[in-house]
Protein backbone atom coordinates (compact mmCIF):
# COMPACT_ATOMS: atom_id res chain seq x y z
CA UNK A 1 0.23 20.60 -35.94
CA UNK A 2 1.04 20.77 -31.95
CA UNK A 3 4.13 21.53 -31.01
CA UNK A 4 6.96 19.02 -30.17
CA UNK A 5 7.46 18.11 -26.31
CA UNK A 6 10.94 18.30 -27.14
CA UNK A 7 11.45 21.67 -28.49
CA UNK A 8 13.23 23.64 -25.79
CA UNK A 9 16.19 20.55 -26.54
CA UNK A 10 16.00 21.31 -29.81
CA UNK A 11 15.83 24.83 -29.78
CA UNK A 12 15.98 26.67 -26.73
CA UNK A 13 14.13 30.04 -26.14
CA UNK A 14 15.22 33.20 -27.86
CA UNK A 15 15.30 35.80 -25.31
CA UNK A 16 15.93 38.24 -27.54
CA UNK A 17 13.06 37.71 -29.46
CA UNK A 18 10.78 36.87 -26.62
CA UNK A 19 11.69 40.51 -25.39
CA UNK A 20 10.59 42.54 -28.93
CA UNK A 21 6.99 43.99 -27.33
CA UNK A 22 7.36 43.10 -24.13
CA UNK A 23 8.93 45.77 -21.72
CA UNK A 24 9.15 43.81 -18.72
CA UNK A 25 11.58 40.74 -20.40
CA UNK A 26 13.50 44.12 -22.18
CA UNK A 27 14.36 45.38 -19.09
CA UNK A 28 15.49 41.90 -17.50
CA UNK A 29 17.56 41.12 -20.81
CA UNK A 30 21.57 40.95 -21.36
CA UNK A 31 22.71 40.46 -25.05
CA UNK A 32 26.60 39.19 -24.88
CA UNK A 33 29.31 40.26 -27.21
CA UNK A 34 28.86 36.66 -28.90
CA UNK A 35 25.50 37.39 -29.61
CA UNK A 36 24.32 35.41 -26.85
CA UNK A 37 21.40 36.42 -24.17
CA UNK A 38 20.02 35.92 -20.92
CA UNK A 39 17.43 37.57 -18.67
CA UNK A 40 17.44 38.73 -15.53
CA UNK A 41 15.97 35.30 -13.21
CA UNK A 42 16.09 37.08 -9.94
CA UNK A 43 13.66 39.25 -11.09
CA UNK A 44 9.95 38.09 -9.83
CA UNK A 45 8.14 39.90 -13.12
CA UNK A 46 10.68 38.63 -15.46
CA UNK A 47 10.01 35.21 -14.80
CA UNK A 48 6.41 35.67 -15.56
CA UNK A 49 6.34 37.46 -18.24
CA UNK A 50 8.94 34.65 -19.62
CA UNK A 51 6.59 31.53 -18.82
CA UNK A 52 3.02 34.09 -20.07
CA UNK A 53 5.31 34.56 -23.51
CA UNK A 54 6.37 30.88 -23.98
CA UNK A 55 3.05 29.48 -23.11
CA UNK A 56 1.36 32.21 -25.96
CA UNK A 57 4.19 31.12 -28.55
CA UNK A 58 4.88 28.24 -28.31
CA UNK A 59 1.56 26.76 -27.12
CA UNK A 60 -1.22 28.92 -27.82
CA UNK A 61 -2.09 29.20 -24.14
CA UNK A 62 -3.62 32.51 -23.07
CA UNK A 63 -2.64 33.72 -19.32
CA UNK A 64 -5.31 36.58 -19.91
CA UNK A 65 -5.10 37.86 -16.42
CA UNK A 66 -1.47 36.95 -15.80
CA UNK A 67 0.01 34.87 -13.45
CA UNK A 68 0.08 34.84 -10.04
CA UNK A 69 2.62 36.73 -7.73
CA UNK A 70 1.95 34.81 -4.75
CA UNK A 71 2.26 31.41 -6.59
CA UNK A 72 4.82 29.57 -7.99
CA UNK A 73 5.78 30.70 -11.18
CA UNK A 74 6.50 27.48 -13.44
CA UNK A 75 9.82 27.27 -15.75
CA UNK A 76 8.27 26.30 -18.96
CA UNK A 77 11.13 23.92 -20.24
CA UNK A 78 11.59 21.91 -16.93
CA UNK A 79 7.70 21.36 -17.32
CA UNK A 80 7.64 20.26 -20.54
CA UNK A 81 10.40 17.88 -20.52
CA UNK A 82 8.41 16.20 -17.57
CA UNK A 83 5.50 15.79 -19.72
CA UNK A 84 8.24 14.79 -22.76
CA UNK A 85 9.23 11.61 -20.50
CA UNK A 86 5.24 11.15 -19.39
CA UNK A 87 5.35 10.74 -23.51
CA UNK A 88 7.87 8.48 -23.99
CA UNK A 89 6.14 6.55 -21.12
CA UNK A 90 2.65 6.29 -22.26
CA UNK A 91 2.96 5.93 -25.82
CA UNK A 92 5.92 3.85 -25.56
CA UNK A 93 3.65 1.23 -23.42
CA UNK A 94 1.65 -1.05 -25.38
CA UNK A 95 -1.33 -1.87 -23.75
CA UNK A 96 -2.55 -4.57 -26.31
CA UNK A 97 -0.05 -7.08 -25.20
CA UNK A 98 -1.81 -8.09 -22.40
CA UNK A 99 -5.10 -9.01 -25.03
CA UNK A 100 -5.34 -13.17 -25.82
CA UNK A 101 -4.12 -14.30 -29.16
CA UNK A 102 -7.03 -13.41 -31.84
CA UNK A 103 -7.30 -15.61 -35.01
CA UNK A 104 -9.19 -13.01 -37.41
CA UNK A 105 -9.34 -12.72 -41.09
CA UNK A 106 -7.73 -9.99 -42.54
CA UNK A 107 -11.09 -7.79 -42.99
CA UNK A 108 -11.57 -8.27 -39.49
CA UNK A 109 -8.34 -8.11 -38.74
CA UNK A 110 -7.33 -4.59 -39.86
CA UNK A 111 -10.95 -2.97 -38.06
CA UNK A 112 -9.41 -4.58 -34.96
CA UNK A 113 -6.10 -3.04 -35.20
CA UNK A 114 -7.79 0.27 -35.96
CA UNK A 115 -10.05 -0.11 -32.94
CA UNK A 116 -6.73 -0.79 -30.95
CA UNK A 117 -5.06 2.37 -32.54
CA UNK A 118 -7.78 4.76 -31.62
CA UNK A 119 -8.23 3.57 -27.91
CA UNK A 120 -4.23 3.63 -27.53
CA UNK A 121 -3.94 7.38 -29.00
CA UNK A 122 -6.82 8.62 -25.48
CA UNK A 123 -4.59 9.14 -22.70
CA UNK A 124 -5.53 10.34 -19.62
CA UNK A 125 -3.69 11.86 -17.07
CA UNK A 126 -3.88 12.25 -13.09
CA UNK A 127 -1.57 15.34 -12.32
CA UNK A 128 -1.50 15.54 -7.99
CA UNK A 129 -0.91 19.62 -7.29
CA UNK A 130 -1.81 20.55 -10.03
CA UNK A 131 -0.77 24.48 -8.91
CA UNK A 132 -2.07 27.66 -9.81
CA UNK A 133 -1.62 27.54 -13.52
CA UNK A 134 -2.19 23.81 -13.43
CA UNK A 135 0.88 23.93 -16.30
CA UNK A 136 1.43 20.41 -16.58
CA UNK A 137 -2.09 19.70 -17.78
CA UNK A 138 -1.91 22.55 -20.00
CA UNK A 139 1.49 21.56 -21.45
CA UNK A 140 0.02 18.11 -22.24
CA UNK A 141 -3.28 19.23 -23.88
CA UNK A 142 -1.09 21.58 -25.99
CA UNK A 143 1.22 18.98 -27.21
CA UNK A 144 -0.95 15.75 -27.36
CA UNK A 145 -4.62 16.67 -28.66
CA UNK A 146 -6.25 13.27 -27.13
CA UNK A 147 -4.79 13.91 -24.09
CA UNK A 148 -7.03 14.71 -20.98
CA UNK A 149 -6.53 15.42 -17.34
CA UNK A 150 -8.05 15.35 -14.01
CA UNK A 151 -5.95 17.95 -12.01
CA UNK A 152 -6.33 17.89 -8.30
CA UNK A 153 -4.90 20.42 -5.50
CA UNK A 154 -5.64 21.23 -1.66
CA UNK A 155 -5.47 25.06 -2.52
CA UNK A 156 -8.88 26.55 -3.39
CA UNK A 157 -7.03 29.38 -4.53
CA UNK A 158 -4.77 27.93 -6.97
CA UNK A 159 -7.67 25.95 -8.41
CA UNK A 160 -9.66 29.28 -8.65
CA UNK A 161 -6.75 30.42 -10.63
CA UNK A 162 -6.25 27.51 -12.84
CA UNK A 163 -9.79 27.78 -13.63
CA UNK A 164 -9.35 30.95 -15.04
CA UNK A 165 -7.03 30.17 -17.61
CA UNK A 166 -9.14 26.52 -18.48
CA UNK A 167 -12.16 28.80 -18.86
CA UNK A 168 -10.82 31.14 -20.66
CA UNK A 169 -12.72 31.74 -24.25
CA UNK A 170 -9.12 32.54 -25.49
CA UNK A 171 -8.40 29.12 -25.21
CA UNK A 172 -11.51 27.50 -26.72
CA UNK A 173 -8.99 26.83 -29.51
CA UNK A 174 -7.14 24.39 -27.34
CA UNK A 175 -10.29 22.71 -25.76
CA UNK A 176 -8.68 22.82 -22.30
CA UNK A 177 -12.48 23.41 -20.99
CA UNK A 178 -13.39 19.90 -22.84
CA UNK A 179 -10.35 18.59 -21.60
CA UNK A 180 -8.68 19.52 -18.00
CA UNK A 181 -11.03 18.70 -14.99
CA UNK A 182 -10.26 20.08 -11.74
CA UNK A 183 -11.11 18.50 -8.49
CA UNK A 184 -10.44 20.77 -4.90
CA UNK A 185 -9.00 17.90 -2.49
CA UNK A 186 -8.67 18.10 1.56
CA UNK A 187 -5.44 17.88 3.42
CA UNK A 188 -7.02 13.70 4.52
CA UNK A 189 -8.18 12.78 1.51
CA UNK A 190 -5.97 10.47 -0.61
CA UNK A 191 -3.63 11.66 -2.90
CA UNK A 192 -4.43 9.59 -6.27
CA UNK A 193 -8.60 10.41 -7.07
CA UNK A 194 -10.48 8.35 -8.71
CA UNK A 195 -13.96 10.01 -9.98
CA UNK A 196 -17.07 7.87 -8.91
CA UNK A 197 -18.71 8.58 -11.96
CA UNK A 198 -16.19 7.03 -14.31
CA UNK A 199 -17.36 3.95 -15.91
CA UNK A 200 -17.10 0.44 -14.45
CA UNK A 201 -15.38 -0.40 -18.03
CA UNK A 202 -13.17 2.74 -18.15
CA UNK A 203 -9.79 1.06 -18.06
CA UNK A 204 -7.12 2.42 -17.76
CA UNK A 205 -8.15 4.82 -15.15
CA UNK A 206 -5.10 6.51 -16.04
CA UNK A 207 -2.51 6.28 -18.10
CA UNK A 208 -0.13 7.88 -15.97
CA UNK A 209 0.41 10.34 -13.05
CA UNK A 210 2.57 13.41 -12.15
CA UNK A 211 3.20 14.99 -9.39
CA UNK A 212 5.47 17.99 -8.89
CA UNK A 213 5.91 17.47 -4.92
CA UNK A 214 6.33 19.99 -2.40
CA UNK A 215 10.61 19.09 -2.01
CA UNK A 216 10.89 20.38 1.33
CA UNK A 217 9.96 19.99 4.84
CA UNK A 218 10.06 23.33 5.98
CA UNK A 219 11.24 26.93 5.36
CA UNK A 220 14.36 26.62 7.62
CA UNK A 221 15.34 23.29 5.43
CA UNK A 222 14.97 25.47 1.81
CA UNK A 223 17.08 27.98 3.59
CA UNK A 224 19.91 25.50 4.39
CA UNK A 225 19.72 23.93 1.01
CA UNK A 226 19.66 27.43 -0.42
CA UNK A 227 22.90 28.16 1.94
CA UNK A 228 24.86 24.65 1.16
CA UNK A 229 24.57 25.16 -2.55
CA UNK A 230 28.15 26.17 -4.14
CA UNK A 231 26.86 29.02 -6.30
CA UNK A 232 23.00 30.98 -5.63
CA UNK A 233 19.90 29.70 -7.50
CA UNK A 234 19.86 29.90 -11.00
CA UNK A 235 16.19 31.58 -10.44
CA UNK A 236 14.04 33.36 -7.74
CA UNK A 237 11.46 30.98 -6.20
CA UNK A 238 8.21 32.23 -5.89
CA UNK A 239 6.38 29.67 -4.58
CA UNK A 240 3.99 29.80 -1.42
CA UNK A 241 4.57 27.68 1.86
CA UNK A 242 1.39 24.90 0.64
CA UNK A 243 3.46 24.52 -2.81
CA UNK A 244 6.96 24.32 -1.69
CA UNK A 245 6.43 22.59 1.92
CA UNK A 246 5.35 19.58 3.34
CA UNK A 247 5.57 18.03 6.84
CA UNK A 248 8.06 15.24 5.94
CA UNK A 249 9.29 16.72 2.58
CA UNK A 250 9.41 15.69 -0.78
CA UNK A 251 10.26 11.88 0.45
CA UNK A 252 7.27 11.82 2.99
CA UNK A 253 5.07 13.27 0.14
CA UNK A 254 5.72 10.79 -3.12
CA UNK A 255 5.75 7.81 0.06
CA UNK A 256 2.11 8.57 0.36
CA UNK A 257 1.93 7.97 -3.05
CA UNK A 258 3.84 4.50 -3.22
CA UNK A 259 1.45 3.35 -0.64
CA UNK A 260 -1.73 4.38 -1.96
CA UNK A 261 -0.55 2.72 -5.48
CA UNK A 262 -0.35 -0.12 -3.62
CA UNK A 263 -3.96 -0.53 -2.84
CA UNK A 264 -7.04 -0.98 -5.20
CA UNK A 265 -7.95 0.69 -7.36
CA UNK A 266 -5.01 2.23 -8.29
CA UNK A 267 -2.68 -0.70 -8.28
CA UNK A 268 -4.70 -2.16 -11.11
CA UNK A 269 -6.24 0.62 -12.66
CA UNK A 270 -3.06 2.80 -13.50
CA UNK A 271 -0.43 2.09 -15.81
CA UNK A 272 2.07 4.08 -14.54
CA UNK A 273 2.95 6.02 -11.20
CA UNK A 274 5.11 8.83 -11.66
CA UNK A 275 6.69 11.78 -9.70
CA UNK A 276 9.37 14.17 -9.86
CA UNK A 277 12.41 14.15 -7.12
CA UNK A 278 13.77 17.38 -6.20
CA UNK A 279 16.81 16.11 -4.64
CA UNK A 280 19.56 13.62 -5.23
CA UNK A 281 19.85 11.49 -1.95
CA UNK A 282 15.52 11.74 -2.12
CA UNK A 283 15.94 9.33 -4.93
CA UNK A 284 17.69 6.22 -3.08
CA UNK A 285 15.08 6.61 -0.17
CA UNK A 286 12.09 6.44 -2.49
CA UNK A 287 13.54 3.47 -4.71
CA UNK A 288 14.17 1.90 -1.39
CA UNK A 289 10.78 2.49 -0.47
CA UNK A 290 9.43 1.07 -3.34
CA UNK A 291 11.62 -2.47 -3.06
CA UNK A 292 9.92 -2.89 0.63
CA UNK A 293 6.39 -2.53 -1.20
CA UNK A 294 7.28 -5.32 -3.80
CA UNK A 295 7.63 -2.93 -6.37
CA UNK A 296 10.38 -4.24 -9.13
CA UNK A 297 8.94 -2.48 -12.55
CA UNK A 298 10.77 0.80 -11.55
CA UNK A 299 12.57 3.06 -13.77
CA UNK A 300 14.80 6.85 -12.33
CA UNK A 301 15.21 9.34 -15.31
CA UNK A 302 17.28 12.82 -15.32
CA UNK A 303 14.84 15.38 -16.38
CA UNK A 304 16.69 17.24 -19.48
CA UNK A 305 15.25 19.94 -19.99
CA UNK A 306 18.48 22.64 -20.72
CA UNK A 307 18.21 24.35 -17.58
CA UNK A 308 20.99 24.64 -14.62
CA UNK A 309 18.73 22.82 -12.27
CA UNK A 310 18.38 19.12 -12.39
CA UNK A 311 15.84 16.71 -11.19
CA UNK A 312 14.88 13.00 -11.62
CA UNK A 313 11.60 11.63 -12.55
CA UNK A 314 10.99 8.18 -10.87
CA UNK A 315 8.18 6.12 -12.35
CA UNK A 316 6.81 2.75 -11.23
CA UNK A 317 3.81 -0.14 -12.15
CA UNK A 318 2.06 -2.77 -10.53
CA UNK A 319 1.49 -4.28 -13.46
CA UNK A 320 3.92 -6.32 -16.11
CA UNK A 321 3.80 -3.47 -19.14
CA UNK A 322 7.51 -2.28 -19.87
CA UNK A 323 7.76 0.87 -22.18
CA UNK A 324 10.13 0.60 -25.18
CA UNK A 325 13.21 2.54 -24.78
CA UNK A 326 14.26 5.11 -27.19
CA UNK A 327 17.27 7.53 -27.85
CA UNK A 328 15.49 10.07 -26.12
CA UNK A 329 14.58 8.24 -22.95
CA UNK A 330 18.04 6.86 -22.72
CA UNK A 331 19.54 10.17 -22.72
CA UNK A 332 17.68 10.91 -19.20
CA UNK A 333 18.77 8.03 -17.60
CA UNK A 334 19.84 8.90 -14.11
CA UNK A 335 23.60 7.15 -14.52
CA UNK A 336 25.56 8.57 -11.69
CA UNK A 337 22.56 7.39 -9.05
CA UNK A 338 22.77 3.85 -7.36
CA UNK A 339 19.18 3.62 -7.51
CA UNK A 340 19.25 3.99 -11.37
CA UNK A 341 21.51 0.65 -11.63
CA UNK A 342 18.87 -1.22 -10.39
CA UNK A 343 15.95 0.05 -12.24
CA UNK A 344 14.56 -2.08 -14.80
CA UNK A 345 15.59 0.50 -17.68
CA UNK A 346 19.07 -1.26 -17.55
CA UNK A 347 17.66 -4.37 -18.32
CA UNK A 348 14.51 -3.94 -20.09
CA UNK A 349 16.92 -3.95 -23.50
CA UNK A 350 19.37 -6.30 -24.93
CA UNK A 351 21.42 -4.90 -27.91
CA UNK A 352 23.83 -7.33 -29.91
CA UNK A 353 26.41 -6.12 -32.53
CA UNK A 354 25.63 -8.16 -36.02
CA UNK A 355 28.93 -9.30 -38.26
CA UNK A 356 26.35 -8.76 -41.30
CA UNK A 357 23.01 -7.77 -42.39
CA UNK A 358 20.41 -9.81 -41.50
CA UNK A 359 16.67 -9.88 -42.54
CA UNK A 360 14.01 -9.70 -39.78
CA UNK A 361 12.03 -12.80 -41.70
CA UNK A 362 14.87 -14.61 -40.98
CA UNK A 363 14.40 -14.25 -37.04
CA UNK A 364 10.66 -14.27 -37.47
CA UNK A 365 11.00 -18.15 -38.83
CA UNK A 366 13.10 -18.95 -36.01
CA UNK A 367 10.60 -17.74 -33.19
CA UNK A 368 7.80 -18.79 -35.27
CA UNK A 369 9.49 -22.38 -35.20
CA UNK A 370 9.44 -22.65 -31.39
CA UNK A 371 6.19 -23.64 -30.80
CA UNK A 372 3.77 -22.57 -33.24
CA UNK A 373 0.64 -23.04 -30.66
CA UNK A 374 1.89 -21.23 -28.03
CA UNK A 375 3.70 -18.35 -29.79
CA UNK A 376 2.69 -15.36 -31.89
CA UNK A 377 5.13 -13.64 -34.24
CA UNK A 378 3.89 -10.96 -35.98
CA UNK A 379 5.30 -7.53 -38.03
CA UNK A 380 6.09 -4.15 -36.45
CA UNK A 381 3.29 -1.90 -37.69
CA UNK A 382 5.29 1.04 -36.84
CA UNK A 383 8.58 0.42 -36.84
CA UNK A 384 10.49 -0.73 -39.68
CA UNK A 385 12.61 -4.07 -39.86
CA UNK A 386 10.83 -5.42 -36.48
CA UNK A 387 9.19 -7.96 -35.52
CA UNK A 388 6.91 -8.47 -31.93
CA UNK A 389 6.99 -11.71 -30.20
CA UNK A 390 4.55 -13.02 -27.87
CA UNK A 391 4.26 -16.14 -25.89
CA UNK A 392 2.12 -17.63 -23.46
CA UNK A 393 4.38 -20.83 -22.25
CA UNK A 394 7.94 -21.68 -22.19
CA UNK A 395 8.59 -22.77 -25.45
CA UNK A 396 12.44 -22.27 -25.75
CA UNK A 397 14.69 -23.92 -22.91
CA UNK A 398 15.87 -27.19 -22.75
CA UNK A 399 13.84 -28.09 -20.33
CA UNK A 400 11.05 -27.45 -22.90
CA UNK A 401 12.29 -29.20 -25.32
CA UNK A 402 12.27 -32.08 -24.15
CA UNK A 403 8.93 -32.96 -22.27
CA UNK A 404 7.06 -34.93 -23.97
CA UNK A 405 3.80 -34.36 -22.18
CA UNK A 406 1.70 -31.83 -23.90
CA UNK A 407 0.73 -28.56 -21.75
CA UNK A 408 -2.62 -27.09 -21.96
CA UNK A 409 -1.75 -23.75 -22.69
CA UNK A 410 -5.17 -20.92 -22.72
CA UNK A 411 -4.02 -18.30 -25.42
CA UNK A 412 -7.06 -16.02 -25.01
CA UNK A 413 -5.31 -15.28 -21.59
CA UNK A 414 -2.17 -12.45 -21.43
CA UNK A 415 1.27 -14.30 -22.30
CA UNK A 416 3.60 -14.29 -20.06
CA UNK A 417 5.97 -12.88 -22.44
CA UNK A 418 6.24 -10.09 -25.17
CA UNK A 419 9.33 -8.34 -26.93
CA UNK A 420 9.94 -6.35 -29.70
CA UNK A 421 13.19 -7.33 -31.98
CA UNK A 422 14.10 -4.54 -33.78
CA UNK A 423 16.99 -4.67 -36.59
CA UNK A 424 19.20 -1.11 -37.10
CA UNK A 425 22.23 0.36 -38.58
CA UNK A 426 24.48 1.82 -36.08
CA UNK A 427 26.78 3.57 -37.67
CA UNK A 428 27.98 5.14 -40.81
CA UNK A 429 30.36 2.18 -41.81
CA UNK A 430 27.71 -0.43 -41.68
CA UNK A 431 27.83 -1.78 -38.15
CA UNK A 432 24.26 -3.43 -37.65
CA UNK A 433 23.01 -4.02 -34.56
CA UNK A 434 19.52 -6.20 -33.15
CA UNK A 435 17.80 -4.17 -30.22
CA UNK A 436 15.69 -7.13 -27.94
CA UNK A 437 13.64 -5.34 -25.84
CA UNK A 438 11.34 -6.67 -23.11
CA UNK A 439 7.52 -5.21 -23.18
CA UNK A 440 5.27 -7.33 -21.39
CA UNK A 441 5.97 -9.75 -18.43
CA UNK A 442 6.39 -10.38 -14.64
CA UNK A 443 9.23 -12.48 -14.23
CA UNK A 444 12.51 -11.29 -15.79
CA UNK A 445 14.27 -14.46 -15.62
CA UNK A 446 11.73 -15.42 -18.19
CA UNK A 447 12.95 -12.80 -20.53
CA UNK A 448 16.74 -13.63 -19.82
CA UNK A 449 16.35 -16.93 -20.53
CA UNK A 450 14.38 -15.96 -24.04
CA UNK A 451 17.46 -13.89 -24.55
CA UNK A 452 20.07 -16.46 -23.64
CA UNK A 453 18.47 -19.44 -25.21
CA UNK A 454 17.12 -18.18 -28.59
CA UNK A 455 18.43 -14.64 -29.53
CA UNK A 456 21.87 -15.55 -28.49
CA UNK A 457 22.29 -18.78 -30.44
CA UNK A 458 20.19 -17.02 -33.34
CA UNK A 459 23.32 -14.31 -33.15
CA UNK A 460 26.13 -16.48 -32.99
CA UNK A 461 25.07 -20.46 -34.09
C-alpha cells in the first residue's frame, strides 16, 4: 500500500525517532520538557539527513550517495502537500464528461466504464525544474503507482544527480527507472516540453504540471526579503543561484508559463497548468496576468503542509473541466488573498441546507424530467447518495420551456453542462445538506442558471 499524500497533516515527523541511528539528526535534535522536539534547521547536514530519512521511511526512496550540498535541499512535507493538491486536482477532474452520450447495454456498458476507469487511474505529469533530487517526481511515483513524469531542468548537473537516485537498483522497487524521464533543457527553449515521439493519440499530454519557480530576481532581492521578515527563516537555504534566481523573479518565471499555455499544443493538450507562488503580492500579479490572457478556469490554494513557511499553488485550464472540491482542497483555499475571491473555487460549488432527508432518486426524476433527449442522469459510481447530470442544451429556463420549435441537439458531441449533486449529513443532529457542484462547462452563467432554475425550486417548491 503507498503511502498517503497527506501524512505529514496527519502525523507529522517524529524527530525523535528519525534521530535513533542517525548521528547527524542526534546532534541537531532538542527534546522539550513536554516531550516535544525539534532539530536544529540552520544546520546545512541536518536538513539532509532529515529529507534522506523521510524519503527512506516514509517512501522507500534510496538517496544512496546522499544529497547534494551545493543544491537545494527539499523540505519533504512542503513537497508533498504540493503533489497532495496536484491529487486532489487530477483525480478530482473527470475527464469522461467531455465523451458524447453512449446508449450501451449493460454488458457493454460495464467493459466501457472499466475501460474509462483504467485510462483515468494513468496520470502523467510535466514537473518544470525538476532540481537535483527531482523530489516532486519522486514524491508522486511513491504515492500514486500509475503515476509517471517527464522532469525537465536547464542544470546538467542537477539532472546528473537526479539520475542517480532514478537509476538507482535500490529503487527498482519503486520503478522510478520505468517511470521518471528526464529531459536536459536550454536557457531558449520553452518551458512546457512536449516529447516528439509521443503518440498522435496520446491525450492528455499531461495531466498536470508543477513547477517549483526560482522566487527571486536576484541575490540582493533574497537578502532584502531575508532582512524585511519579522523573525529569521525557519530553515537555512541551500539552494544555488540557477535554482533560487531568475532575471524577473518568480512572477517573470510562471508568466512564461501562462503564455506558452496559451499556445498549441499545450492549451489543448494539458488539463491543468500549475505552479507554486513563493510570495504573497506574486499571487495578484499572476492572476492578473492570467485575466489579460482570457484565462477564467483559475483556482489559488494555500499549500498546508505544517510548516512555518507558507506558499500558494495557483492552477489554471484552457479547457471547461472543473475538479470536484473536497474537505481537503477547501482547507487550502487562499482566503485572505483578493485573487482567491475571484477564482472559480468560490463558485464551482453550491451547498443548500435541507429541512429533511431527501432521497437522491427523488432529484434524479426531476432532472431526468427536463428533457429526456437532451439530458443524461445517471448514479455516482463512487460516491454514495449522488447523482451526475449532464446536458447538452438548455433544457431548464423559461425561455426553454416554452419554444415550441424543436432544436437539433448532437449528443455524441461534449454537453455543455455537467454537475455532480451530492446528498450529506452535516452534522451530528441531523442537519442534511445537497452539495451542487459544477464539473464540466465554459460558460458559468449556464451553471447559475441550472442552479437557480431547477436546484433551487427542487429545494424550496
Amino acid at each position: 500500500m503507498p503511502p498517503r499524500s497527506d501524512l505529514y497533516v496527519r502525523s507529522p515527523p517524529d524527530f525523535v525517532e528519525l534521530s535513533k541511528d542517525c548521528a547527524v539528526l542526534a546532534r541537531g535534535l532538542t527534546v522539550f520538557p513536554d516531550g516535544t522536539s525539534t532539530l536544529d534547521f540552520q544546520d546545512e547536514a541536518v536538513l539532509r539527513a532529515l529529507t534522506e530519512r523521510l524519503l527512506l521511511k516514509d517512501f522507500g526512496v534510496h538517496v544512496s550517495e546522499g544529497l547534494s550540498p551545493d543544491r537545494l535541499c527539499p523540505a519533504v512535507p512542503n513537497r508533498l502537500a504540493y503533489v497532495a493538491w496536484i491529487e486532489d486536482l487530477v483525480h478530482g477532474t473527470d475527464l469522461s464528461l467531455s465523451r458524447g452520450r453512449i446508449n450501451v447495454d449493460e454488458k457493454s456498458g460495464q467493459t466501457e466504464r472499466k475501460k474509462r476507469k483504467l485510462e483515468a487511474e494513468k496520470r502523467r505529469i510535466l514537473d518544470v525544474g525538476t532540481g537535483a533530487c527531482c523530489i516532486y517526481a519522486l514524491l508522486g511515483c511513491a504515492t500514486n503507482p500509475d503515476w509517471t513524469f517527464v522532469g525537465t531542468d536547464i542544470d546538467a548537473g542537477s539532472l546528473q544527480r537526479a539520475r542517480r537516485i532514478v537509476l538507482d537498483p535500490l529503487n527498482a522497487e519503486v520503478q522510478l527507472r520505468e517511470r521518471i524521464t528526464l529531459v536536459e533543457r536550454r536557457t531558449d527553449d520553452p518551458l512546457l516540453f512536449f516529447s516528439p515521439s509521443s503518440p498522435a493519440d496520446a491525450w492528455p499530454a499531461y495531466h498536470a504540471t508543477m513547477c517549483n519557480p526560482p522566487f527571486y530576481a536576484s541575490r540582493d532581492e533574497m537578502a532584502r526579503s531575508a532582512a524585511e521578515k519579522a523573525t529569521p527563516p525557519s530553515a537555512m537555504c541551500t539552494g544555488a543561484d540557477v535554482e533560487m534566481t531568475t532575471a524577473g523573479g518568480e512572477v517573470a518565471f510562471v508568466s512564461r508559463i501562462i503564455d506558452e499555455s496559451c499556445l498549441e499544443p499545450a492549451r489543448s493538450s494539458v488539463v491543468w497548468f500549475t505552479s507554486m507562488v513563493g510570495k504573497h503580492a506574486s499571487v495578484a500579479a499572476l492572476v492578473t496576468k492570467l485575466a489579460s490572457a482570457g484565462v477564467d478556469n483559475f483556482l489559488v490554494n494555500d499549500l498546508v503542509s505544517g510548516s512555518k513557511t507558507r506558499r500558494w499553488i495557483l492552477s489554471w485550464s484552457h479547457l471547461p473541466y472543473h475538479p470536484r472540491l473536497t474537505s481537503s482542497s477547501a482547507s487550502r483555499r487562499a482566503s485572505a488573498a483578493a485573487a482567491a475571491s475571484r477564482s472559480l473555487i468560490d463558485c464551482l460549488c453550491r451547498t443548500f441546507k435541507l429541512a429533511e432527508l431527501h432521497s437522491a432518486s427523488s432529484l434524479a426524476k426531476t432532472l431526468a424530467a427536463l428533457h429526456g433527449d437532451v439530458v443524461e442522469v445517471t448514479q455516482d459510481s463512487v460516491v454514495p447518495d449522488s447523482i451526475r447530470f449532464r446536458a447538452w442544451r438548455d433544457a431548464w429556463t423559461r425561455r426553454a420551456r416554452r419554444s415550441k420549435a424543436a432544436v437539433i441537439c448532437d449528443t455524441s458531441k461534449a454537453p455543455v453542462l455537467a454537475c455532480t449533486c451530492t446528498f450529506r449529513q452535516a452534522s451530528a443532529e441531523g442537519e442534511h445538506h445537497l452539495d451542487v457542484e459544477w464539473t464540466y462547462g465554459s460558460s458559468r452563467d449556464f451553471f447559475e442558471t441550472f442552479v437557480s432554475s431547477v436546484i433551487v425550486r427542487w429545494v424550496n417548491p
